[in-house]
Protein backbone atom coordinates (compact mmCIF):
# COMPACT_ATOMS: atom_id res chain seq x y z
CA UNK A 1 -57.67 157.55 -136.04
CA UNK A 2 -58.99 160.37 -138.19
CA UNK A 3 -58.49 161.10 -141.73
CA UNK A 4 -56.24 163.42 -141.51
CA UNK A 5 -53.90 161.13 -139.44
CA UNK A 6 -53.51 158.38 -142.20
CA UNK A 7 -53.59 157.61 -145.83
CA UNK A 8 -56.92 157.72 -147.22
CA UNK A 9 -57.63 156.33 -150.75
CA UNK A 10 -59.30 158.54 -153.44
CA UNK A 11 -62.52 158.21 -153.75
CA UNK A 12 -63.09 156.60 -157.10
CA UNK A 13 -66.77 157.67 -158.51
CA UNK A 14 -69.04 160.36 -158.48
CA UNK A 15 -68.77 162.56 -155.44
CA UNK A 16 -70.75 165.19 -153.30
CA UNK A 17 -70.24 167.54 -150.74
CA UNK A 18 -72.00 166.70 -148.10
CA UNK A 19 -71.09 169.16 -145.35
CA UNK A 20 -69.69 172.31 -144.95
CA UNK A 21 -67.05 172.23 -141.80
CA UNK A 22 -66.69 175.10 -139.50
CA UNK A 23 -64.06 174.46 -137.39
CA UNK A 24 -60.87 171.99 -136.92
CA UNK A 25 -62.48 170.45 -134.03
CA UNK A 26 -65.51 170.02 -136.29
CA UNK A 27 -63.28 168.48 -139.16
CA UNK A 28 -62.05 165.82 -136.53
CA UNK A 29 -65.43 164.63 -135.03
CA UNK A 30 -67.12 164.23 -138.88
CA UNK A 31 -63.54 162.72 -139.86
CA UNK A 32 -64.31 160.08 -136.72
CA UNK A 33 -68.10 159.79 -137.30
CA UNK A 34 -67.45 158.92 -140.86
CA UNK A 35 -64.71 156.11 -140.77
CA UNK A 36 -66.77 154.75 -137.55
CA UNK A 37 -69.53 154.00 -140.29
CA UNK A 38 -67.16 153.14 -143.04
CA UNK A 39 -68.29 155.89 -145.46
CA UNK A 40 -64.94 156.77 -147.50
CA UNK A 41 -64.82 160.34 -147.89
CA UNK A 42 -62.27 163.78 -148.32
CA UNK A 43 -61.77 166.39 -147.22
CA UNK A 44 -61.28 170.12 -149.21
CA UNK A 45 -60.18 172.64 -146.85
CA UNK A 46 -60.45 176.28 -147.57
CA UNK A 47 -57.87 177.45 -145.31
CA UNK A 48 -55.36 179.82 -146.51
CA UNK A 49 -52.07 180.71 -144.91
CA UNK A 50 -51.44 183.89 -146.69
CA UNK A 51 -54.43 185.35 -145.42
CA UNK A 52 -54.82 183.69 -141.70
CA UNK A 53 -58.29 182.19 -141.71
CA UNK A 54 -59.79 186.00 -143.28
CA UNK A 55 -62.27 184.09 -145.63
CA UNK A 56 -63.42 181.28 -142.92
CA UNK A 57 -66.42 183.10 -142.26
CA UNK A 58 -67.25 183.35 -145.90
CA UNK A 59 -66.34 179.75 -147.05
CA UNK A 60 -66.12 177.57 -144.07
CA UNK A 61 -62.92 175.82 -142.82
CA UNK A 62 -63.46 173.45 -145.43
CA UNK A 63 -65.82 170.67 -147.37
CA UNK A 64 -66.26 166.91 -146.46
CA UNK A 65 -67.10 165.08 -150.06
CA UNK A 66 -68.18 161.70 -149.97
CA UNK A 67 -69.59 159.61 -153.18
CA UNK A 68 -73.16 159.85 -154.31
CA UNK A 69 -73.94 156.68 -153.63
CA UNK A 70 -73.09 157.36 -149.78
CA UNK A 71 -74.31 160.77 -149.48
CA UNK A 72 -77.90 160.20 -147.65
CA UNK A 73 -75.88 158.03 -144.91
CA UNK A 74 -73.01 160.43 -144.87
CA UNK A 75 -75.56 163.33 -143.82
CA UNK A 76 -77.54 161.29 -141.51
CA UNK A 77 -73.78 160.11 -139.49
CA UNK A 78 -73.25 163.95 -139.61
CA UNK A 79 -76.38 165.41 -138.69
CA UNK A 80 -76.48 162.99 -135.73
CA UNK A 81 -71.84 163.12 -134.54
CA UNK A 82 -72.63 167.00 -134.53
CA UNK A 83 -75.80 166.74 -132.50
CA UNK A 84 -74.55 164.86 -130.04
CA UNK A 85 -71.41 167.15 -129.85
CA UNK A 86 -73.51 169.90 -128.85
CA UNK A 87 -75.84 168.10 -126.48
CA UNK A 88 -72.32 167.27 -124.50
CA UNK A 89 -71.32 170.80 -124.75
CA UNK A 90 -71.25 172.91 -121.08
CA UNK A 91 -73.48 175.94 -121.23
């Protein structure tokens, strides 16, 4: 179930972004990588009504923030959800 499905708990520490999110669909496969590996994390999004996604190319779709302690792991569960992603892409 992703993140933004449930209650998460704050993350209580230090924390990092680790990843800038492009996409919904991005947001759901890091939210799934990342509570597959047990990495607590949150999620900032950028997105803003008022102005219908205008500053998306600019800022992203939003930030995934995870604790310092986690942040190596976090990027390498990233790195590796969003590679395979696009290896199962059709061209």
């Amino acid at each position: 179930m992703a993140a933004s499905e449930q209650e998460k708990p704050k993350l209580e520490g230090k924390t990092c972004t680790v990843h800038t999110l492009q996409s919904f669909g991005e947001q759901v496969l890091v939210e799934d990588a990342l509570d597959e590996a047990d990495i607590p994390f949150a999620i900032q999004t950028t997105e803003d009504l008022a102005f219908d996604g205008a500053f998306t190319a600019q800022k992203g779709f939003g930030r995934v923030l995870v604790l310092e302690t986690d942040k190596a792991r976090a990027r390498q569960v990233i790195e590796s959800c969003l590679k395979e992603a696009r290896c199962k892409r059709p061209e």
